[in-house]
Structure formats: structure tokens, C-alpha cells
PDB file of N, CA and C in Angstrom:
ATOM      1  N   UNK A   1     -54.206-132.448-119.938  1.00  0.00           N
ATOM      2  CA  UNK A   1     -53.338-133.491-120.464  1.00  0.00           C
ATOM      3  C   UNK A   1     -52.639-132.982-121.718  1.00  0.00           C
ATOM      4  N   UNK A   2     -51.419-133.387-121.938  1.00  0.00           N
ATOM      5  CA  UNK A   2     -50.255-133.220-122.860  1.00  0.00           C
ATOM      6  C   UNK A   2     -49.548-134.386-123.227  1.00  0.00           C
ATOM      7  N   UNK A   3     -49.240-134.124-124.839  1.00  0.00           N
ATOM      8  CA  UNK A   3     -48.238-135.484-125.147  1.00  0.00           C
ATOM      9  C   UNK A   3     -47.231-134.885-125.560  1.00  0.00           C
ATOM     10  N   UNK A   4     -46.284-135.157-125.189  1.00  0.00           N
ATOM     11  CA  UNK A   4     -44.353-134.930-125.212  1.00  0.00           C
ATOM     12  C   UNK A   4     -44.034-136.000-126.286  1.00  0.00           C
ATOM     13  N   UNK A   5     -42.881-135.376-127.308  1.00  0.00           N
ATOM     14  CA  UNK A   5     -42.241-136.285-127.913  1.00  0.00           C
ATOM     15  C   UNK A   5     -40.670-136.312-127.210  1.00  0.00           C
ATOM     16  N   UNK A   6     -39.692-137.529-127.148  1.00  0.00           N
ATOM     17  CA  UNK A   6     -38.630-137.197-126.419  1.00  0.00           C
ATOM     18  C   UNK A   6     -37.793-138.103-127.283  1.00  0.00           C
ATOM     19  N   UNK A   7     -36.335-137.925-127.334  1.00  0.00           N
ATOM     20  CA  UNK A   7     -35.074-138.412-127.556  1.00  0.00           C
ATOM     21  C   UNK A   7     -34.137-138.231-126.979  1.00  0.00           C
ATOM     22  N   UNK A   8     -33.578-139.814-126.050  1.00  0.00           N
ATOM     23  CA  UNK A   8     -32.661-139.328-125.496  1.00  0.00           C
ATOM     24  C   UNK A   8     -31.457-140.052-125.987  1.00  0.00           C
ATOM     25  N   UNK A   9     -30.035-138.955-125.796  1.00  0.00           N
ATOM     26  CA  UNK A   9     -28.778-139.586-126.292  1.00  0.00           C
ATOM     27  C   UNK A   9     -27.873-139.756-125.068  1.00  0.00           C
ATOM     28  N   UNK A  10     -26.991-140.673-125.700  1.00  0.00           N
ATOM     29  CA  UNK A  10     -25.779-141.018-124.831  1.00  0.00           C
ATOM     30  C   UNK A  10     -25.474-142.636-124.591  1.00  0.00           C
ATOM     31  N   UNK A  11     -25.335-143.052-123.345  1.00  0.00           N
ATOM     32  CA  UNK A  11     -25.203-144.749-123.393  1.00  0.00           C
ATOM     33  C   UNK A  11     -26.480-145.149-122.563  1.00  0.00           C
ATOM     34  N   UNK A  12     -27.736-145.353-123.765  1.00  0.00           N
ATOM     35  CA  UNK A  12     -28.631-145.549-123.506  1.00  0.00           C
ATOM     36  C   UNK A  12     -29.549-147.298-124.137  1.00  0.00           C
ATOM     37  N   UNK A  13     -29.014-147.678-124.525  1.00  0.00           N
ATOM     38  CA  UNK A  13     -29.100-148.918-124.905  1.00  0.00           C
ATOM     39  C   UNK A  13     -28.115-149.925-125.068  1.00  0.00           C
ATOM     40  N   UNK A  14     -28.879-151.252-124.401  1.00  0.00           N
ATOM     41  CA  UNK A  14     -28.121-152.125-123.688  1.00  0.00           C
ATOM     42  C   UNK A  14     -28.316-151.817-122.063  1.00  0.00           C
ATOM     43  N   UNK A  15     -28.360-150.903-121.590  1.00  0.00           N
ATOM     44  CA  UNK A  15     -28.583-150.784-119.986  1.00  0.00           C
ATOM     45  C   UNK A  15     -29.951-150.642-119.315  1.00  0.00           C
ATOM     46  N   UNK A  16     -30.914-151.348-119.933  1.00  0.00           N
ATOM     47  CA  UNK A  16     -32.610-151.396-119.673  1.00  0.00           C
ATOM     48  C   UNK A  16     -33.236-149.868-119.488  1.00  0.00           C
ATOM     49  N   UNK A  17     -32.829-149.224-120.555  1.00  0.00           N
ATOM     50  CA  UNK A  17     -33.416-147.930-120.457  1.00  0.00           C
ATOM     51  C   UNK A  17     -35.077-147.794-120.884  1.00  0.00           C
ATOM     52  N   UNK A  18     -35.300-148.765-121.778  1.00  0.00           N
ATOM     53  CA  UNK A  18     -36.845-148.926-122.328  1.00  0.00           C
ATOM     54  C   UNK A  18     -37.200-149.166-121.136  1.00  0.00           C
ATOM     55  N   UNK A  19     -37.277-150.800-120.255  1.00  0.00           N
ATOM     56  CA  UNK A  19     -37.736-151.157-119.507  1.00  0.00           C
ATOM     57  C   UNK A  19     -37.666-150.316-118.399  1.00  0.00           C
ATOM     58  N   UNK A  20     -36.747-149.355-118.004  1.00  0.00           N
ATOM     59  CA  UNK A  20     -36.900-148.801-116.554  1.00  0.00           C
ATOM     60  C   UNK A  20     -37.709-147.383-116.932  1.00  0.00           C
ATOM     61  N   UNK A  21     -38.273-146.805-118.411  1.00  0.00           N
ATOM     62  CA  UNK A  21     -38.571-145.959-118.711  1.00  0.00           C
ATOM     63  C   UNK A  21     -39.931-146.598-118.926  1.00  0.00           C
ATOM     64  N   UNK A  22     -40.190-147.810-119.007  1.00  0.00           N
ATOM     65  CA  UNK A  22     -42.060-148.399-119.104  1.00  0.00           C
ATOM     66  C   UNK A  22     -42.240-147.802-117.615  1.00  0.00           C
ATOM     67  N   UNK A  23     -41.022-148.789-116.717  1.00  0.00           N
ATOM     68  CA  UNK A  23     -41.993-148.617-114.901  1.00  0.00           C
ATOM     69  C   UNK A  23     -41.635-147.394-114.651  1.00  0.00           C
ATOM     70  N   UNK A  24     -40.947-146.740-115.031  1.00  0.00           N
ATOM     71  CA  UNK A  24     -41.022-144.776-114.338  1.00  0.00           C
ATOM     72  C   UNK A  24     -42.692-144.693-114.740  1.00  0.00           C
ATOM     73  N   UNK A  25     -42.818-144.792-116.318  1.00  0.00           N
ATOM     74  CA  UNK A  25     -44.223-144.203-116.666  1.00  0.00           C
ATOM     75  C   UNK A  25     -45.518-144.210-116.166  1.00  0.00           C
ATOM     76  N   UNK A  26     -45.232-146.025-116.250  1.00  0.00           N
ATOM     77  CA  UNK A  26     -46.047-146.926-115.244  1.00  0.00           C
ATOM     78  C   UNK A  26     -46.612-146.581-113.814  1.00  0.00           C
ATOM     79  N   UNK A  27     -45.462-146.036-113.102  1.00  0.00           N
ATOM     80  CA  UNK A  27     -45.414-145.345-111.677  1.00  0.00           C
ATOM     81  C   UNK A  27     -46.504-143.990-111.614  1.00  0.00           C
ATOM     82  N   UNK A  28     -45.628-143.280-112.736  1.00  0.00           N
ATOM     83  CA  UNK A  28     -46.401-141.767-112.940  1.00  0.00           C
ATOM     84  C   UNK A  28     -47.814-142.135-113.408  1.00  0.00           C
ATOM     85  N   UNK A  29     -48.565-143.085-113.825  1.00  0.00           N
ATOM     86  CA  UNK A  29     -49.520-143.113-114.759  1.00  0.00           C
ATOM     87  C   UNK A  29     -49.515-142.551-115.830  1.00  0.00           C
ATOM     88  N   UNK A  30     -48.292-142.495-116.801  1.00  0.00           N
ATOM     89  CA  UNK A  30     -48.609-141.775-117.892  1.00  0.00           C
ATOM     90  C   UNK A  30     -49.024-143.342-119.234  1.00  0.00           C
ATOM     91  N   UNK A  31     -49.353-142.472-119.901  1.00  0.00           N
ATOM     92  CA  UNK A  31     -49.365-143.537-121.550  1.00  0.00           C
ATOM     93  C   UNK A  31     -48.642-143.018-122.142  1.00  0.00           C
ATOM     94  N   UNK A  32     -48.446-144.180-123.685  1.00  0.00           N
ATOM     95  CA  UNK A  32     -47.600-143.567-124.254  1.00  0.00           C
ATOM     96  C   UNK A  32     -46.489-144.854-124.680  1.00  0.00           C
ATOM     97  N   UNK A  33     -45.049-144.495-125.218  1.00  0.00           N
ATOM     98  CA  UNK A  33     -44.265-145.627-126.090  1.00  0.00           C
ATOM     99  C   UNK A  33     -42.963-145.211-126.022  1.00  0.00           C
ATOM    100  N   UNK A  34     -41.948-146.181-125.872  1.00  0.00           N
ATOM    101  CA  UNK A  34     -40.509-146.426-126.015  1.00  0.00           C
ATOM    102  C   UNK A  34     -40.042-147.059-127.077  1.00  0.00           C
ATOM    103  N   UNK A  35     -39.256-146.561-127.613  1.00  0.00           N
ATOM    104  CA  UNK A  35     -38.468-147.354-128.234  1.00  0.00           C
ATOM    105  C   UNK A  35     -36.910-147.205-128.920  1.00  0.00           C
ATOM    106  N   UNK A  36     -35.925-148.160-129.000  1.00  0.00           N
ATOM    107  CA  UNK A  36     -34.470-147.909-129.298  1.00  0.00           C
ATOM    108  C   UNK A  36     -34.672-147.222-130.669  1.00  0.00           C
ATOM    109  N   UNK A  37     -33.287-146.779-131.238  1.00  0.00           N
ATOM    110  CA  UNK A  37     -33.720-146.082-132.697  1.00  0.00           C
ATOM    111  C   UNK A  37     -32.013-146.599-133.206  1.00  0.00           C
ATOM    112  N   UNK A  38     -32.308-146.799-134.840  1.00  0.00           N
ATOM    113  CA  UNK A  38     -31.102-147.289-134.840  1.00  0.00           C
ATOM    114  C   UNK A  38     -29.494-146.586-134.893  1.00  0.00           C
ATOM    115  N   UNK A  39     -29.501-145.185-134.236  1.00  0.00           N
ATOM    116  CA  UNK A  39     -28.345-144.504-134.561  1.00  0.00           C
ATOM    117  C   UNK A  39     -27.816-144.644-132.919  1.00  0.00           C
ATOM    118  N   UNK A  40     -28.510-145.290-131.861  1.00  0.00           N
ATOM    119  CA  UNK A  40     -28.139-145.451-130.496  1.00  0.00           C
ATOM    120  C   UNK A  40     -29.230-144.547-129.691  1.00  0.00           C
ATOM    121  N   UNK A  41     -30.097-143.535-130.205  1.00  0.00           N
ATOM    122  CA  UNK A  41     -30.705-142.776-129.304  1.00  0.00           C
ATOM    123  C   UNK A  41     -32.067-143.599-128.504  1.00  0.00           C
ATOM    124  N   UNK A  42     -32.914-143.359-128.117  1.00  0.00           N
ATOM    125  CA  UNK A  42     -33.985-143.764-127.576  1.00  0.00           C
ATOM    126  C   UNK A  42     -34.765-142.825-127.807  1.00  0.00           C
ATOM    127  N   UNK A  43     -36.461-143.621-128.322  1.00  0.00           N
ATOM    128  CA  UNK A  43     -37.330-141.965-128.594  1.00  0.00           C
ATOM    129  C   UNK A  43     -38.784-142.970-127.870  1.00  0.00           C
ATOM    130  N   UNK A  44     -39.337-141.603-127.389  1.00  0.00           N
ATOM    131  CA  UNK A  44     -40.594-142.328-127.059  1.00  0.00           C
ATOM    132  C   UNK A  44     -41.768-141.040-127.031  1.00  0.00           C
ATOM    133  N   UNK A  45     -42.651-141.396-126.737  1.00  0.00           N
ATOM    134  CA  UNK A  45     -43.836-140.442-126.420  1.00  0.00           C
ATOM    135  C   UNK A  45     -44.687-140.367-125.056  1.00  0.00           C
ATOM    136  N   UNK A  46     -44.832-139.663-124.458  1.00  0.00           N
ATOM    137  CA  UNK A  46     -45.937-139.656-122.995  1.00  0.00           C
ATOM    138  C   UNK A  46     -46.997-138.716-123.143  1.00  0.00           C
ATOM    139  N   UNK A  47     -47.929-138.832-122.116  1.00  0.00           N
ATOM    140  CA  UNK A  47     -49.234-138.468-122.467  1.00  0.00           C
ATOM    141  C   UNK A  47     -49.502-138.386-120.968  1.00  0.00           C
ATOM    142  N   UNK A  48     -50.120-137.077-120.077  1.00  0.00           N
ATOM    143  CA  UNK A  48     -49.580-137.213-118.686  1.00  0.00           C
ATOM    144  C   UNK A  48     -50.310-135.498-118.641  1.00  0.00           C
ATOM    145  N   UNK A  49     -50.483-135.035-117.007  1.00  0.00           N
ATOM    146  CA  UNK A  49     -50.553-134.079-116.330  1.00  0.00           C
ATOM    147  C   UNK A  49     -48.993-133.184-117.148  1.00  0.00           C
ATOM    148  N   UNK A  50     -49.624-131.653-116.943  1.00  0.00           N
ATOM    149  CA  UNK A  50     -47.953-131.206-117.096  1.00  0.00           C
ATOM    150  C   UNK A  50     -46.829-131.232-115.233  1.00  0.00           C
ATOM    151  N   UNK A  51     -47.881-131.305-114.258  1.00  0.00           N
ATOM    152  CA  UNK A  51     -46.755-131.763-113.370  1.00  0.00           C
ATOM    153  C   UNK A  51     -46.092-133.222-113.407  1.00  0.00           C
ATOM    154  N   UNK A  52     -46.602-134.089-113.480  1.00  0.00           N
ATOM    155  CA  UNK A  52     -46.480-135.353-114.001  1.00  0.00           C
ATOM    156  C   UNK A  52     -45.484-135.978-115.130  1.00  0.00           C
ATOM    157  N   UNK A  53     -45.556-134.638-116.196  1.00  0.00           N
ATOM    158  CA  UNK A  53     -44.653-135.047-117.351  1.00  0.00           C
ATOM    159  C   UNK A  53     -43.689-134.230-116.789  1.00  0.00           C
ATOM    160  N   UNK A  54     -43.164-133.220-116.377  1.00  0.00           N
ATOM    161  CA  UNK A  54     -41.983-132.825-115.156  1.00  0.00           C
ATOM    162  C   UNK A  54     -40.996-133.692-114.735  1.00  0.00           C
ATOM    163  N   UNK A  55     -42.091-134.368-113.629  1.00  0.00           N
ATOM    164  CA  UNK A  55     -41.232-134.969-113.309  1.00  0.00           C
ATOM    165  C   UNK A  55     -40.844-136.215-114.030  1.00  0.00           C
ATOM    166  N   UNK A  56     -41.113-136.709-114.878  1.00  0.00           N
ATOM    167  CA  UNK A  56     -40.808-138.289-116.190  1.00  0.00           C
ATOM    168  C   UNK A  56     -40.068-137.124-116.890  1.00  0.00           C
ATOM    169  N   UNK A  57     -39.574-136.193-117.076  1.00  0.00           N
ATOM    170  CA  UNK A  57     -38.706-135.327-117.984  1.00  0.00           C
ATOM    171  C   UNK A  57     -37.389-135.551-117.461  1.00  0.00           C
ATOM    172  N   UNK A  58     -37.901-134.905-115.839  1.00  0.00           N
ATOM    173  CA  UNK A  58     -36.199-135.067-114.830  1.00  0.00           C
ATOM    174  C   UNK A  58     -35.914-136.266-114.720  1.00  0.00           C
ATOM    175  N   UNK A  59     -36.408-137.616-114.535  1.00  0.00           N
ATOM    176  CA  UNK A  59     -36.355-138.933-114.729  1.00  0.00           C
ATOM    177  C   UNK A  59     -35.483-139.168-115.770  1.00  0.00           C
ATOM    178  N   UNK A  60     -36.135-138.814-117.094  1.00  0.00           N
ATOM    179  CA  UNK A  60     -35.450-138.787-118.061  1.00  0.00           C
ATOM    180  C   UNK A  60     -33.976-138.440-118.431  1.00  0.00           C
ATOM    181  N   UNK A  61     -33.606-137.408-117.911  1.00  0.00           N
ATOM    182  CA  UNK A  61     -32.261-136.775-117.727  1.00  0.00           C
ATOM    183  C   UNK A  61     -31.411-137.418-117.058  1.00  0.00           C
ATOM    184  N   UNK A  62     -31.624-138.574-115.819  1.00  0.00           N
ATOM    185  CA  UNK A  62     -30.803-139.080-115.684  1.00  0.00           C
ATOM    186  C   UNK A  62     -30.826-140.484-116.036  1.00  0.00           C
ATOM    187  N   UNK A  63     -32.148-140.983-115.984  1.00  0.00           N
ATOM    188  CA  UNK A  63     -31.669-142.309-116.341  1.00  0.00           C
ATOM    189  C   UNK A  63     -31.634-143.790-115.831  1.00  0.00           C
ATOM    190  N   UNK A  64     -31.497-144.899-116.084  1.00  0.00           N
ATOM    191  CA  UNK A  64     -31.498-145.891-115.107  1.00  0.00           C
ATOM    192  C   UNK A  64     -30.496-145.915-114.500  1.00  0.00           C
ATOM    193  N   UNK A  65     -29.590-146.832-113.829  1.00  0.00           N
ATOM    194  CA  UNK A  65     -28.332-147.164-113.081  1.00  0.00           C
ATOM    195  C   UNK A  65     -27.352-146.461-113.916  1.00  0.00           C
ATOM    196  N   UNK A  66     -27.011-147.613-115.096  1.00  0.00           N
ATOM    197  CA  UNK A  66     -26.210-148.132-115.617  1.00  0.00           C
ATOM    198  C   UNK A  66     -25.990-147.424-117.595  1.00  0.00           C
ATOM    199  N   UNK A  67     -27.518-146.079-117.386  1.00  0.00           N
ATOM    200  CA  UNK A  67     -27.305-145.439-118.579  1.00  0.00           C
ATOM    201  C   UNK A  67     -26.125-143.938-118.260  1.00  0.00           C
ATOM    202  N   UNK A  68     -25.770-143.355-119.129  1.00  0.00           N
ATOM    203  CA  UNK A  68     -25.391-142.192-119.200  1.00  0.00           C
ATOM    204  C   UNK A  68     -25.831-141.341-119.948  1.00  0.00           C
ATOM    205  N   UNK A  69     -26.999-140.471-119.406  1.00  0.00           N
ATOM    206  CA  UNK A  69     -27.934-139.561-120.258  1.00  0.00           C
ATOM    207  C   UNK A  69     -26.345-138.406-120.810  1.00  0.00           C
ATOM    208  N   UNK A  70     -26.634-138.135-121.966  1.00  0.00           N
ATOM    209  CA  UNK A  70     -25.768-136.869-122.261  1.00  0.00           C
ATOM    210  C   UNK A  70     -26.858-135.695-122.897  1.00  0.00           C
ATOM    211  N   UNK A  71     -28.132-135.885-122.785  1.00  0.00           N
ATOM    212  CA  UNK A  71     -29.101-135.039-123.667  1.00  0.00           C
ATOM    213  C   UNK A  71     -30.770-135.766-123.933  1.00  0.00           C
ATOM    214  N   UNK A  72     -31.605-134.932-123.867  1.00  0.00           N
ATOM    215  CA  UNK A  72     -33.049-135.010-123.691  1.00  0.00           C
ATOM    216  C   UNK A  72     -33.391-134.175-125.032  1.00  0.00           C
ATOM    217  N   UNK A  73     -34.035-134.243-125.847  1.00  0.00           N
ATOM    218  CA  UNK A  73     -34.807-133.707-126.647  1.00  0.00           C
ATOM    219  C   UNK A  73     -36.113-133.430-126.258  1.00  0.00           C
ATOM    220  N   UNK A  74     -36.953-132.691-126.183  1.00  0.00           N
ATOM    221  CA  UNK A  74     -38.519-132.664-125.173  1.00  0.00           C
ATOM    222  C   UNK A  74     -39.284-131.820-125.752  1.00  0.00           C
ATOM    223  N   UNK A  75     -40.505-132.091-126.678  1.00  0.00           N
ATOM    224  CA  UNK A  75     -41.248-131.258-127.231  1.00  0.00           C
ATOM    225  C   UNK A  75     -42.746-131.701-126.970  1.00  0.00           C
ATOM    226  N   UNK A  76     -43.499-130.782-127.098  1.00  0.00           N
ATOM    227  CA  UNK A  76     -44.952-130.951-127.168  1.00  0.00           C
ATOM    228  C   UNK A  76     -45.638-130.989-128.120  1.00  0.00           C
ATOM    229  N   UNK A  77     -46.170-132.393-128.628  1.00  0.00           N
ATOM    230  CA  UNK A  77     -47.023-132.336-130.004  1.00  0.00           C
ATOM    231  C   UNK A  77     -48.087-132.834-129.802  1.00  0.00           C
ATOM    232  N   UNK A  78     -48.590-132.813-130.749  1.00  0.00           N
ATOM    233  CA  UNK A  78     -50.128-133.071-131.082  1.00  0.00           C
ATOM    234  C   UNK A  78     -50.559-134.088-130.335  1.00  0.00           C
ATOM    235  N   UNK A  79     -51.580-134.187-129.452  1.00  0.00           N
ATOM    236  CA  UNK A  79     -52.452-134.528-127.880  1.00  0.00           C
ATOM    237  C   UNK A  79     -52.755-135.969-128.959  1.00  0.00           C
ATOM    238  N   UNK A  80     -52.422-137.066-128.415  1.00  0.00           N
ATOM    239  CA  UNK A  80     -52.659-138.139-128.767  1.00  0.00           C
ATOM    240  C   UNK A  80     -53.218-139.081-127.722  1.00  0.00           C
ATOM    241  N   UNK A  81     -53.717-140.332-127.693  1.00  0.00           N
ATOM    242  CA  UNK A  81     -54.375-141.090-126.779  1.00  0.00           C
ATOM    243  C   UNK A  81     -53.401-142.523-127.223  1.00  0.00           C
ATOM    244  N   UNK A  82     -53.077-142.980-125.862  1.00  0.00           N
ATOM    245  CA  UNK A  82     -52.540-143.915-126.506  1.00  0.00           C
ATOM    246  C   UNK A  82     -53.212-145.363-124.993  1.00  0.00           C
ATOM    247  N   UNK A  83     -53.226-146.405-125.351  1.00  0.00           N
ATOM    248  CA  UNK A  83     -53.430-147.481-124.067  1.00  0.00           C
ATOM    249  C   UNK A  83     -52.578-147.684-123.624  1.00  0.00           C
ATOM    250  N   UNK A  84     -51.973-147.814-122.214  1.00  0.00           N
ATOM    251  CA  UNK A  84     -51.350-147.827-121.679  1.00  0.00           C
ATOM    252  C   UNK A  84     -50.005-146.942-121.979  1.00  0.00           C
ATOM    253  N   UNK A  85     -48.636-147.632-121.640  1.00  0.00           N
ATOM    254  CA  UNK A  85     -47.251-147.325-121.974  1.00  0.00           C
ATOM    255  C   UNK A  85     -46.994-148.515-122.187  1.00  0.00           C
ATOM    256  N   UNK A  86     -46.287-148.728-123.425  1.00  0.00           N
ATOM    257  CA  UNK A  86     -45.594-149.797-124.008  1.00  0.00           C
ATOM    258  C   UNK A  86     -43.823-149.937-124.710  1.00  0.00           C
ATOM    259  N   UNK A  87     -43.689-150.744-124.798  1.00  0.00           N
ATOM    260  CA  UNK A  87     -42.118-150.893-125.462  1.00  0.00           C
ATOM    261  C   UNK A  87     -42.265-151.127-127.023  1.00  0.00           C
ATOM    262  N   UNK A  88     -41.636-150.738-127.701  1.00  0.00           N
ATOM    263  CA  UNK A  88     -42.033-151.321-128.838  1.00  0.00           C
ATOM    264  C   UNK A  88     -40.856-151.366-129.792  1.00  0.00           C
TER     265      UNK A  88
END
């Protein structure tokens, strides 16, 4: 197990990017947190298999319907435990 920190930019809020990024996680079983940030980006954290966080990475890149990913930020930090995946 691994925890990813992520930021993603582009037209990502306003188009249920938190919420469709809880049930991706949700799906994958990962833990971990979403949330908007106030310059427009989205940042969150997962906690997951490294095949697992793969694929919630490529997820990531594109996006829900109605977002337009232009960029992923994706790093690996310090192994955290978190309950569930949440919005926050």
C-alpha cells in the first residue's frame, strides 16, 4: 500500500469532479480525500494497491463528463491511513 498526493487543473469545479472522484475511489477501494482549492484546482489524497492507484491516476486524467482535465500533479508521500474516502 501507497498514498499519492494529487492536483488536478483545468475545468474542474462546478462539474461534480469531487463527487465522481469519491465513487471512482469508492469503486477501486481506495481511502483517502477530495477537495476543491481556492485557485480552481482540485487536490486530494489516495491510499490504494500501486495497480489500483494506476488505474484512479488514468481516471484522473480524464475526468467526469463534463470536466476538462488539462494536468495531474501525482506524487507519493508519506503512507498515511485514512477511513474511508471522503469529500471535504
Amino acid at each position: 500500500m501507497k498514498t499519492m498526493h494529487f492536483i488536478v487543473a483545468g475545468r474542474v469545479q462546478g462539474v461534480w469532479f469531487r463527487a465522481s472522484t469519491k465513487r471512482q475511489a469508492d469503486a477501486f477501494g481506495l481511502s483517502g480525500w477530495v477537495r476543491n482549492l481556492r485557485d480552481g484546482r482540485v487536490e486530494g489524497m489516495a491510499r490504494g494497491t500501486d495497480a489500483v492507484l494506476a488505474e484512479f491516476h488514468r481516471w484522473l486524467q480524464r475526468g467526469p463528463e463534463h470536466a476538462r482535465v488539462l494536468g495531474v500533479e501525482w506524487a507519493e508521500v508519506a503512507d498515511a491511513d485514512f477511513d474511508g474516502f471522503s469529500i471535504r
